[in-house]
N, C-alpha and C. Protein backbone atom coordinates (compact mmCIF):
# COMPACT_ATOMS: atom_id res chain seq x y z
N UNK A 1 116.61 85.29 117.27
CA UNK A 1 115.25 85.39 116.75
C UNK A 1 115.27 85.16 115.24
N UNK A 2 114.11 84.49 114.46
CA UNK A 2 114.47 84.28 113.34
C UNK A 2 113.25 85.43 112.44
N UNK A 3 113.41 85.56 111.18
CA UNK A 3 112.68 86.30 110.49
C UNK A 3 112.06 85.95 109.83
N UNK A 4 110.56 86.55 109.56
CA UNK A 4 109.87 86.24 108.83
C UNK A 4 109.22 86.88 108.04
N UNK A 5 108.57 87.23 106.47
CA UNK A 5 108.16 87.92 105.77
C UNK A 5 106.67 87.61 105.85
N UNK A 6 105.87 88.78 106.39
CA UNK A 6 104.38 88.82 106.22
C UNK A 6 103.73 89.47 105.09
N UNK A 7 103.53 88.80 103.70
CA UNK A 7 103.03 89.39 102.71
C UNK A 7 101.67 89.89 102.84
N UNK A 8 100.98 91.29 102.66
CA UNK A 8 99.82 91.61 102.52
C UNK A 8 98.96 91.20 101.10
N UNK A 9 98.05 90.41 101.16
CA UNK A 9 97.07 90.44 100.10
C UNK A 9 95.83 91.53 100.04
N UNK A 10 95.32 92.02 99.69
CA UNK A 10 93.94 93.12 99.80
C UNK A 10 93.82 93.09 98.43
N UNK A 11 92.19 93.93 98.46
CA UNK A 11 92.10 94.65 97.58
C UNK A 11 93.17 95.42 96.65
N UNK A 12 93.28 95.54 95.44
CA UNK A 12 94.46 96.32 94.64
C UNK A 12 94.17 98.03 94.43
N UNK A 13 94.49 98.60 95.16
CA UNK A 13 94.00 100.42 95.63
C UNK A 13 95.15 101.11 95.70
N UNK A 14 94.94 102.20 95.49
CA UNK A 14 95.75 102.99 96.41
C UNK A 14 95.38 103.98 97.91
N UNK A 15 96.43 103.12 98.41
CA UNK A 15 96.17 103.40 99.68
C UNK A 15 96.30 104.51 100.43
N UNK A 16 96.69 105.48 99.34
CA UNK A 16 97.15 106.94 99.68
C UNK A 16 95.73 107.83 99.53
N UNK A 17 94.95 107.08 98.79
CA UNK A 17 93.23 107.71 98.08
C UNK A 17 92.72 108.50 99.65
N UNK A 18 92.29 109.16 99.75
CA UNK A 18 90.99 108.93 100.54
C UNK A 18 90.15 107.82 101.04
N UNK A 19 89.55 107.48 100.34
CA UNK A 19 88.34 106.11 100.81
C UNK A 19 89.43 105.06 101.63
N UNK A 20 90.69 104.96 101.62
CA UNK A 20 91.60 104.54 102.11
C UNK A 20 92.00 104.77 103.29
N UNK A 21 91.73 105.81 104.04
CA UNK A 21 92.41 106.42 105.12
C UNK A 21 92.02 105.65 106.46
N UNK A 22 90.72 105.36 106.46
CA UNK A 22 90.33 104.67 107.87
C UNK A 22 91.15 103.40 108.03
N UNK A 23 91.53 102.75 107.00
CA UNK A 23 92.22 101.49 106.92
C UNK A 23 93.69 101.94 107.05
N UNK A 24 94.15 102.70 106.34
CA UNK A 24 95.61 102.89 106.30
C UNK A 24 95.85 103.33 108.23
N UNK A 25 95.39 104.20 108.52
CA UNK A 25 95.35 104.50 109.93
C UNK A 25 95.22 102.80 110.65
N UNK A 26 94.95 102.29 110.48
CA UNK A 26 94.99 100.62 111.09
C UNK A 26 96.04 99.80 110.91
N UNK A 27 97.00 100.39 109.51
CA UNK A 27 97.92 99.52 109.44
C UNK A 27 98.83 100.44 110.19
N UNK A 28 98.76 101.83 110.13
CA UNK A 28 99.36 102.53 111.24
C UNK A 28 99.41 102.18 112.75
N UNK A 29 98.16 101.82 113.30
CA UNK A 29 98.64 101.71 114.54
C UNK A 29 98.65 99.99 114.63
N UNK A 30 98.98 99.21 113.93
CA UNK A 30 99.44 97.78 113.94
C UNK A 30 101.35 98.04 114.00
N UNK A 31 101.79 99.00 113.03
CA UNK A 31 103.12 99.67 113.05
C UNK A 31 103.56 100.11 114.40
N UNK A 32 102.65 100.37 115.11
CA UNK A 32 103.47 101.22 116.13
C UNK A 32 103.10 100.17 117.42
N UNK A 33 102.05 99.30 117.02
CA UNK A 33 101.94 98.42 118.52
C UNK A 33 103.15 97.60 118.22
N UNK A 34 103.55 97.11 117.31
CA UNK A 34 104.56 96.27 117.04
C UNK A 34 105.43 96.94 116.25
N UNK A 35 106.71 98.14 116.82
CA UNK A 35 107.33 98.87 116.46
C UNK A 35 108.88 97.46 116.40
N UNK A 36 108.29 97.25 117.47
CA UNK A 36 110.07 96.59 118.37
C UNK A 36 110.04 95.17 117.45
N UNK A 37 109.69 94.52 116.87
CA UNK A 37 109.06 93.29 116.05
C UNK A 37 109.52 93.61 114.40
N UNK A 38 109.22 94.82 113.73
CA UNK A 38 108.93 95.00 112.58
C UNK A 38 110.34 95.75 112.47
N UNK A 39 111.05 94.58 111.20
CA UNK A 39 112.84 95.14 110.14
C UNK A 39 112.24 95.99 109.47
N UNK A 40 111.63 96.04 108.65
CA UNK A 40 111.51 96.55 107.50
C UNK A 40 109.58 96.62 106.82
N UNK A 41 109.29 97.40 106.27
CA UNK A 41 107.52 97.66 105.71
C UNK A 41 107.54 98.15 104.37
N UNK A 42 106.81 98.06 103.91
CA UNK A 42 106.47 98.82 102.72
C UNK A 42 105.11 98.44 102.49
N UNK A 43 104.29 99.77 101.94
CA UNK A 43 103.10 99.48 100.96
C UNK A 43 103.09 99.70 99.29
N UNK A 44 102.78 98.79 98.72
CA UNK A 44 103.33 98.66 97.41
C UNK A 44 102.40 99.53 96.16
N UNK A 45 102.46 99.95 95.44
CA UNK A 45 101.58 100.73 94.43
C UNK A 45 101.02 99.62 93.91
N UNK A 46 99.68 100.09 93.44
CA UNK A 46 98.80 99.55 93.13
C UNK A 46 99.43 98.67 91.32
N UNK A 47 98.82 97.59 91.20
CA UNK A 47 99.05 96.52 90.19
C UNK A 47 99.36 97.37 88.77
N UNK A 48 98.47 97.93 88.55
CA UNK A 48 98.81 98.82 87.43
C UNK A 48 100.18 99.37 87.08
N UNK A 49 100.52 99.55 88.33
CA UNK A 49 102.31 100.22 88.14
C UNK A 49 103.11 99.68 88.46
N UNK A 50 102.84 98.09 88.13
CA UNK A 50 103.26 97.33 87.98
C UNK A 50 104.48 96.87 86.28
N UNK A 51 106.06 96.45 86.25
CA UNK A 51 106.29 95.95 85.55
C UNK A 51 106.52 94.27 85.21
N UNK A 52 106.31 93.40 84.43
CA UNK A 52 107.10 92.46 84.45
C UNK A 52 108.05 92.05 83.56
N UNK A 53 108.56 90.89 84.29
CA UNK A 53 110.07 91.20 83.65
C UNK A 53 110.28 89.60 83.23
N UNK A 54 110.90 89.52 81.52
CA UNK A 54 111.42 88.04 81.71
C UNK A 54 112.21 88.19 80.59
N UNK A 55 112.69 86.64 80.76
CA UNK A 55 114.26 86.55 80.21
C UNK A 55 114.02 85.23 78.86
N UNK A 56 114.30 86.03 77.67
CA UNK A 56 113.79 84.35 76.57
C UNK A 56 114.82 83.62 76.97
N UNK A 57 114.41 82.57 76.87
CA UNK A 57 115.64 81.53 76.89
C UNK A 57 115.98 81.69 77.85
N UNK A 58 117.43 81.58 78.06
CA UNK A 58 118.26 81.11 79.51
C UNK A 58 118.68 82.90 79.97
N UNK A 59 119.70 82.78 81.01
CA UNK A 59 120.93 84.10 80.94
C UNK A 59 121.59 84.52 79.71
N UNK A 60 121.15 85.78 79.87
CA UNK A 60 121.86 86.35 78.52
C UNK A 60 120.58 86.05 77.49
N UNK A 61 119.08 85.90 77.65
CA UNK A 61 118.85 86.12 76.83
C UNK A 61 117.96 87.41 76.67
N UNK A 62 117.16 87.55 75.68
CA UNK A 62 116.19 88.73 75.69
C UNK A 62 115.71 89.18 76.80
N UNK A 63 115.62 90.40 77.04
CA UNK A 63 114.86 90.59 78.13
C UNK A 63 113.31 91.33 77.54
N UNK A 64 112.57 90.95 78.02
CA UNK A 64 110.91 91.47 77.38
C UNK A 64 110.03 91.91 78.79
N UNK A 65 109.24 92.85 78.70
CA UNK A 65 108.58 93.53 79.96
C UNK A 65 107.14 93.93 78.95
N UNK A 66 106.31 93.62 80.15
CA UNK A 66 105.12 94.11 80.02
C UNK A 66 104.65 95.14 81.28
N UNK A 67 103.90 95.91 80.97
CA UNK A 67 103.42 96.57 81.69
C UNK A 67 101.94 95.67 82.51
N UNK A 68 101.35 96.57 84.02
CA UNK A 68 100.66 96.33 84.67
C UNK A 68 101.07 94.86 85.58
N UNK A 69 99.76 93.87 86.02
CA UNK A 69 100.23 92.78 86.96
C UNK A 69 100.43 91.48 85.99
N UNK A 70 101.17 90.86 86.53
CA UNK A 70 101.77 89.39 86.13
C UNK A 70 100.21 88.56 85.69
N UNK A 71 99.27 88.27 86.98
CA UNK A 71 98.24 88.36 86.96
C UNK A 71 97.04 88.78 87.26
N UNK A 72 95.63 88.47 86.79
CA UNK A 72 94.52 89.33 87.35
C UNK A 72 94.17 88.27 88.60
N UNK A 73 93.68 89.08 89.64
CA UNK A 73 93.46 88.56 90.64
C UNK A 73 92.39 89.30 91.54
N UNK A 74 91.77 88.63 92.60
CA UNK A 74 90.39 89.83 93.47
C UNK A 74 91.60 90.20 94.27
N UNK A 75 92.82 89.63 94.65
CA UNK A 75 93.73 89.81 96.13
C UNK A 75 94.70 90.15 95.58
N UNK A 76 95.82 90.79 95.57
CA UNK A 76 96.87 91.41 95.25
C UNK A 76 98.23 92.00 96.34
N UNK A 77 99.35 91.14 95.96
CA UNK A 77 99.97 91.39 97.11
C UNK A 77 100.16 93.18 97.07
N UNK A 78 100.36 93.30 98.08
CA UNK A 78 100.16 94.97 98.16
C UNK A 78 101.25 95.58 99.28
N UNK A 79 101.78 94.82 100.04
CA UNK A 79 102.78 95.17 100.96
C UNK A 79 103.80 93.88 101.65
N UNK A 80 104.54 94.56 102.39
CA UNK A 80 105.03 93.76 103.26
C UNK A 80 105.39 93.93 104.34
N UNK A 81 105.35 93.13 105.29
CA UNK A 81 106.39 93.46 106.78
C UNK A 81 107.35 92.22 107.14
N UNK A 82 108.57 92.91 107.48
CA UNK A 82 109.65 91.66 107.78
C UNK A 82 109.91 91.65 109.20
N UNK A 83 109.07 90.39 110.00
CA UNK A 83 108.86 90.59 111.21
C UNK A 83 109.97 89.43 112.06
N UNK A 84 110.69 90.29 113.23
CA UNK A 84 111.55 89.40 113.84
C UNK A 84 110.51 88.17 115.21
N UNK A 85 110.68 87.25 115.21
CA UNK A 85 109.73 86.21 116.05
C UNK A 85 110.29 85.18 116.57
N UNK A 86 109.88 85.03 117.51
CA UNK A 86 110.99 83.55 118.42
C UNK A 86 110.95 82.26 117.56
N UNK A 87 109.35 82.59 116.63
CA UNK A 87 109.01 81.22 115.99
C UNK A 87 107.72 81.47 115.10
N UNK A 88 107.32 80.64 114.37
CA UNK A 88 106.58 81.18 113.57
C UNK A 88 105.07 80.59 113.82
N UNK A 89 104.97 80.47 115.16
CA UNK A 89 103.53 80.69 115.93
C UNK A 89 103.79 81.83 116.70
N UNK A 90 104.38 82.78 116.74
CA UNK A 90 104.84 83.91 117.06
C UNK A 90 104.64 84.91 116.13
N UNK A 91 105.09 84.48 114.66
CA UNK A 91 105.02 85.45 113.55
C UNK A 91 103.50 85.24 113.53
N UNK A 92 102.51 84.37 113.33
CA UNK A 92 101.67 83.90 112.78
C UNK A 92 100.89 84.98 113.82
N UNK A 93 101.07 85.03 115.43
CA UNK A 93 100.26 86.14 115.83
C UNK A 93 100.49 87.49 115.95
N UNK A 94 101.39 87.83 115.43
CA UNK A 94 101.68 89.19 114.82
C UNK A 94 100.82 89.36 113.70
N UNK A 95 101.21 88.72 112.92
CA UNK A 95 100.45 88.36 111.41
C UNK A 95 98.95 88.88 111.60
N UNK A 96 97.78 87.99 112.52
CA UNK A 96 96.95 88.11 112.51
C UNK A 96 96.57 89.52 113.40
N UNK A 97 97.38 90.28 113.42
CA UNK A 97 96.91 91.91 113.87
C UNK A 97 97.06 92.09 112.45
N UNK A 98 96.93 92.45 111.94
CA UNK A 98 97.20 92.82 110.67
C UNK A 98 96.04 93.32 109.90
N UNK A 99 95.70 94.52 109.38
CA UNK A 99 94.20 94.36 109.01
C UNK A 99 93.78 93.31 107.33
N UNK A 100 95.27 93.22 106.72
CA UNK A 100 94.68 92.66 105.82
C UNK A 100 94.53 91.06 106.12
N UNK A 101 94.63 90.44 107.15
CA UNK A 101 94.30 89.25 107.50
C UNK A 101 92.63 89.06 108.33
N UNK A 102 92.03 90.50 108.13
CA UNK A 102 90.54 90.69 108.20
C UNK A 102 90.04 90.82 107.67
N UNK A 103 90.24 91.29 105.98
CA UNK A 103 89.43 90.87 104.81
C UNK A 103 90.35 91.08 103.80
N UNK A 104 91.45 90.50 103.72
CA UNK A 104 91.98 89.62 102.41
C UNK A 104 93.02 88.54 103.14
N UNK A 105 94.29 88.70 103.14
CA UNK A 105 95.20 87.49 103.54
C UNK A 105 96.35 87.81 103.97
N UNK A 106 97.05 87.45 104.65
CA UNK A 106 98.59 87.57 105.13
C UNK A 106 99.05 86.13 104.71
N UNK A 107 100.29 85.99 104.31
CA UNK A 107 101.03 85.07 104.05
C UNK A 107 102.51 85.12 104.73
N UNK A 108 102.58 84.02 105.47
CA UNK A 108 103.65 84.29 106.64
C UNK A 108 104.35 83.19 105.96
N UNK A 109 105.87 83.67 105.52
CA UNK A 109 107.14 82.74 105.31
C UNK A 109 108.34 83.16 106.14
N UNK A 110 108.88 81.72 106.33
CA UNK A 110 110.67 81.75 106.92
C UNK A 110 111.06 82.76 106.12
N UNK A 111 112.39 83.63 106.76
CA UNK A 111 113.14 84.30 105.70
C UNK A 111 114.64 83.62 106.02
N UNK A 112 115.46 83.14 104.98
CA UNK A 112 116.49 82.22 105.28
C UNK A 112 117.63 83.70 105.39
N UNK A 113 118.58 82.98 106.30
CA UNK A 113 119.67 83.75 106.60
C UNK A 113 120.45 84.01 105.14
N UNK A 114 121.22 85.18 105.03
CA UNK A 114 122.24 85.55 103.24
C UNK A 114 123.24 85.41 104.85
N UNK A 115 124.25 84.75 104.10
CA UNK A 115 125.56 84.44 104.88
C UNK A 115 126.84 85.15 103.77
């Protein structure tokens, strides 16, 4: 079976809030219909607690960080799931259980084998 990474886009929240809960309960039971499917999940903290990170010049050079998101955006990746699939019209309907592929986006990529 090969793997694939389903990035969540949504709204940028925290999903731990209150006003959150009816939805988070959805990505809950998307988790458990597709227990046997899903390596690995996470939901990510909201953009704000966010760092970024870069390098002047080449290796070895400065390193400089800013606080909050890279960029402003209405969609914000916000999670992930690393889903095992025969194929990726397979991932793609996993994917679309997903609640954030009902009002923001899933982004379904190959994940290449580390040998």
């Amino acid at each position: 079976m090969a793997q694939y990474q389903a990035l969540t886009y949504t709204a940028d929240v925290d999903w731990f809030a209150p006003p959150q809960a009816a939805e988070l309960a959805e990505y809950q039971q998307f988790a458990r219909e597709n227990a046997d499917r899903i390596r690995a999940a996470a939901v990510l903290h909201p953009t704000g607690a966010a760092t970024v990170v870069r390098v002047t010049g080449a290796r070895g050079g400065d390193v400089v960080t800013a606080d909050g998101p890279y960029a402003e955006t209405k969609e914000a990746l916000t999670g992930y799931y690393l889903i095992e699939a025969a194929d990726l019209d397979e991932a793609v309907a996993i994917a679309a259980q997903l609640p954030a592929a009902w009002n923001g986006a899933v982004e379904v990529r190959p994940v290449l084998a580390a040998n």
